[in-house]
N, C-alpha and C. Protein backbone atom coordinates (compact mmCIF):
# COMPACT_ATOMS: atom_id res chain seq x y z
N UNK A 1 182.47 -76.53 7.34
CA UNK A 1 183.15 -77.64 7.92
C UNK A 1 184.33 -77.97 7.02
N UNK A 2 185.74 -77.91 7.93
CA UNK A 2 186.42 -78.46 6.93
C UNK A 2 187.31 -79.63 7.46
N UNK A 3 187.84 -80.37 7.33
CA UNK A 3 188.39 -81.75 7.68
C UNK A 3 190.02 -81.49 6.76
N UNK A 4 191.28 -81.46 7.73
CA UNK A 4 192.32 -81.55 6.96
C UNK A 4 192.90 -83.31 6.44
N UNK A 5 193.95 -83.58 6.11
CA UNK A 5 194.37 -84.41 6.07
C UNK A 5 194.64 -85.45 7.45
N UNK A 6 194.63 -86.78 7.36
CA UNK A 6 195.20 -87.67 8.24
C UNK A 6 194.45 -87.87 9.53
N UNK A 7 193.07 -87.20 9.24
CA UNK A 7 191.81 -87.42 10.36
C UNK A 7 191.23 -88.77 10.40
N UNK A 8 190.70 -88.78 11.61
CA UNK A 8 190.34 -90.35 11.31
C UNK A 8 188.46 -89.89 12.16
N UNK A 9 187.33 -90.01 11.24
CA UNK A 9 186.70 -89.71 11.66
C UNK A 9 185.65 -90.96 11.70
N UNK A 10 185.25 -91.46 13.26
CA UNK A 10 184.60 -92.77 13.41
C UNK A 10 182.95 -92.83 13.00
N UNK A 11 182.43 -93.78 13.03
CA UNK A 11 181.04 -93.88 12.50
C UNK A 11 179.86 -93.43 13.75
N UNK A 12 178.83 -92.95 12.79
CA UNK A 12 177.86 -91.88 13.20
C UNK A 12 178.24 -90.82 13.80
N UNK A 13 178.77 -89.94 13.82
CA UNK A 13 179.52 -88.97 14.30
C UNK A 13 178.58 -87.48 13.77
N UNK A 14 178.26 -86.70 14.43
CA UNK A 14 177.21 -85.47 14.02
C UNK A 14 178.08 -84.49 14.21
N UNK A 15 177.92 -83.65 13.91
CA UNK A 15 178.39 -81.56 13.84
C UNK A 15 177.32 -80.98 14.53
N UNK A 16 177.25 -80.31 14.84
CA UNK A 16 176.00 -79.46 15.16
C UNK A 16 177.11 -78.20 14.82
N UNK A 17 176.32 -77.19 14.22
CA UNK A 17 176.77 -76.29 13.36
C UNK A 17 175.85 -74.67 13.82
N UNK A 18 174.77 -75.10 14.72
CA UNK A 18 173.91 -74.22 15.48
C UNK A 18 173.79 -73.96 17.00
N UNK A 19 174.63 -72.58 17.52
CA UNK A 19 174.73 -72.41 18.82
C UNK A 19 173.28 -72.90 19.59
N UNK A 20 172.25 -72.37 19.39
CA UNK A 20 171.05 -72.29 19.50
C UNK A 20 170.18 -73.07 18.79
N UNK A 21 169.91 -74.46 18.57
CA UNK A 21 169.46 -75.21 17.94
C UNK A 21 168.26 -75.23 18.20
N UNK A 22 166.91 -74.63 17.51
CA UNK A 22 165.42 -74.87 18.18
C UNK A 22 164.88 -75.03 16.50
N UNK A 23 163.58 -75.35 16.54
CA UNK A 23 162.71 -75.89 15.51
C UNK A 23 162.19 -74.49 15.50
N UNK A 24 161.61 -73.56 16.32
CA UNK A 24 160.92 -72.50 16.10
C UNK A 24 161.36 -71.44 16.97
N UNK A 25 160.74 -70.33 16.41
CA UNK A 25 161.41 -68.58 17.36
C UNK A 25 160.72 -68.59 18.01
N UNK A 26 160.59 -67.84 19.01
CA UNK A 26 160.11 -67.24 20.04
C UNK A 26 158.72 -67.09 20.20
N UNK A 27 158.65 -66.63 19.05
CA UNK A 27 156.83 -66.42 18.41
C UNK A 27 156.43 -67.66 18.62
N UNK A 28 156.49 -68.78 18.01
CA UNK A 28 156.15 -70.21 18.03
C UNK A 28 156.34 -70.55 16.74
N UNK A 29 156.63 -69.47 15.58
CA UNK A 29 156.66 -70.10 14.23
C UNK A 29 157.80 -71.14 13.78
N UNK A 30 157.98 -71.63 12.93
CA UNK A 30 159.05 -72.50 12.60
C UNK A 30 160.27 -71.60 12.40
N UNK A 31 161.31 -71.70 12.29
CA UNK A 31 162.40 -71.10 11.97
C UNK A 31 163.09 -71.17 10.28
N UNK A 32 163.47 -70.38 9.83
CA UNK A 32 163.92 -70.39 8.61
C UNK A 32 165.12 -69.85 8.62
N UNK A 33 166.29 -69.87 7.23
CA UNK A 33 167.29 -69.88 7.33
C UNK A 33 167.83 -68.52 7.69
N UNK A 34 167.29 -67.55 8.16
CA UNK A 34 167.45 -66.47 8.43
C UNK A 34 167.52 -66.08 10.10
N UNK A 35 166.62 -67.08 10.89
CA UNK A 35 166.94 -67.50 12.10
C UNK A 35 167.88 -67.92 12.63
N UNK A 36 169.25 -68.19 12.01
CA UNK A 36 170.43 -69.04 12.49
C UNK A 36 171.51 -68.75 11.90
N UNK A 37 172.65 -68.75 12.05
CA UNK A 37 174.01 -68.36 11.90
C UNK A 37 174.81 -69.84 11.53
N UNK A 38 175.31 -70.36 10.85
CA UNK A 38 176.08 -71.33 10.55
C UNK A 38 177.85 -71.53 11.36
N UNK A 39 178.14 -71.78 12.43
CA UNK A 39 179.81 -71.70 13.06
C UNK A 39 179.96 -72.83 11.78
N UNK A 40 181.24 -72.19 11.30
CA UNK A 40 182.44 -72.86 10.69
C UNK A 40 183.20 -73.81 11.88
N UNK A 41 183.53 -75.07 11.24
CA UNK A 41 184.23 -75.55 12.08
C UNK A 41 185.67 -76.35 11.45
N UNK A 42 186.62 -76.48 11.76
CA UNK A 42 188.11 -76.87 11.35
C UNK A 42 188.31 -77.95 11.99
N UNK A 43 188.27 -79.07 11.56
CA UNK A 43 189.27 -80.52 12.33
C UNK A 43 190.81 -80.19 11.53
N UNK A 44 191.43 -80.20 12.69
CA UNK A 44 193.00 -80.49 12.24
C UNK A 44 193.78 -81.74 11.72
N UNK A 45 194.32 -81.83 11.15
CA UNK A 45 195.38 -82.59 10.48
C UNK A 45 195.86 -83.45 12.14
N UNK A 46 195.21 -84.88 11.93
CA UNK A 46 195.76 -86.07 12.41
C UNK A 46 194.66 -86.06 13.50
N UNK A 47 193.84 -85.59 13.68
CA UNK A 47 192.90 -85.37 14.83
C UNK A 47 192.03 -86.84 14.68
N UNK A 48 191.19 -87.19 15.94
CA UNK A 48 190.73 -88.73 15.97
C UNK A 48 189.60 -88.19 16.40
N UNK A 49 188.36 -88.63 15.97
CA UNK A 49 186.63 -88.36 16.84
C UNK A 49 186.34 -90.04 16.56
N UNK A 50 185.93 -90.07 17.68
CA UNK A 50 185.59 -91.69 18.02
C UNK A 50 183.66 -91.67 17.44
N UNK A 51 183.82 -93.06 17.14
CA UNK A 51 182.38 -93.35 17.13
C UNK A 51 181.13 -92.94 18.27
N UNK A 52 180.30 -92.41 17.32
CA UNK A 52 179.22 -92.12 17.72
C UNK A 52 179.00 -90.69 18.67
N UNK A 53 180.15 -89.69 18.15
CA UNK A 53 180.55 -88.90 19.07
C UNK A 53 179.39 -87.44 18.34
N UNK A 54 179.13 -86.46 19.07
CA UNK A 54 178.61 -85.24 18.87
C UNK A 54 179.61 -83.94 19.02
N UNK A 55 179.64 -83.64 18.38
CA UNK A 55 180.45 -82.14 18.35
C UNK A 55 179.52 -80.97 17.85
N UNK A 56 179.64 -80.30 19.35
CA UNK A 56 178.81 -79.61 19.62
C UNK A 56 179.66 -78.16 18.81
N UNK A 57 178.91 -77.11 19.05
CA UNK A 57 179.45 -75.61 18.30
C UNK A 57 180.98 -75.37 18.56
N UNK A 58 181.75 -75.84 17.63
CA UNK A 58 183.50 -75.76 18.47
C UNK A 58 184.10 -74.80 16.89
N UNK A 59 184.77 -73.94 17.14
CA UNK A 59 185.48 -73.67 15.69
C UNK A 59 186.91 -74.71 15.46
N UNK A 60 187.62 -75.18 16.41
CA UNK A 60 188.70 -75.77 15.76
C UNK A 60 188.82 -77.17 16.59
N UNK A 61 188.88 -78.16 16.01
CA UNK A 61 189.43 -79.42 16.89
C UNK A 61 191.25 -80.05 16.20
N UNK A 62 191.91 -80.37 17.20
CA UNK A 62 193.37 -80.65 16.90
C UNK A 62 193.49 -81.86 17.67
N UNK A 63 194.65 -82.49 17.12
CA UNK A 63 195.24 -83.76 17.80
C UNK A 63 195.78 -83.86 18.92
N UNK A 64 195.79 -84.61 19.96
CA UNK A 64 196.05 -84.33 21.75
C UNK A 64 197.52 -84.94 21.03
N UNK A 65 198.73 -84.20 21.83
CA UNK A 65 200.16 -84.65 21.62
C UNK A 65 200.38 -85.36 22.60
């Protein structure tokens, strides 16, 4: 996750960072860090996320002109 300059990022606001977000595989066992892939994600320079917002698996967010 990286956040540039001049973002304005509002309160409680989550990432989700997992295409596939589950507690356990297939099998039924729990999942460990080997189960999941981490997306990188980029907020751009001047970009706004409002309160209480979720951002789901995105690689780049930018400022609406």
């Amino acid at each position: 996750m990286t956040i540039e300059d001049n973002v304005f990022v509002g309160h409680n606001v989550s990432f989700i960072n997992d295409k596939y977000p589950r507690a356990t595989t297939e099998s039924g066992t729990p999942q460990s860090e080997a189960d999941w892939q981490v997306v990188k994600t980029l907020v751009k320079r001047g970009a706004s996320i409002g309160t209480s917002t979720t951002i789901l698996v995105v690689s780049q967010l930018e400022k609406m002109r």
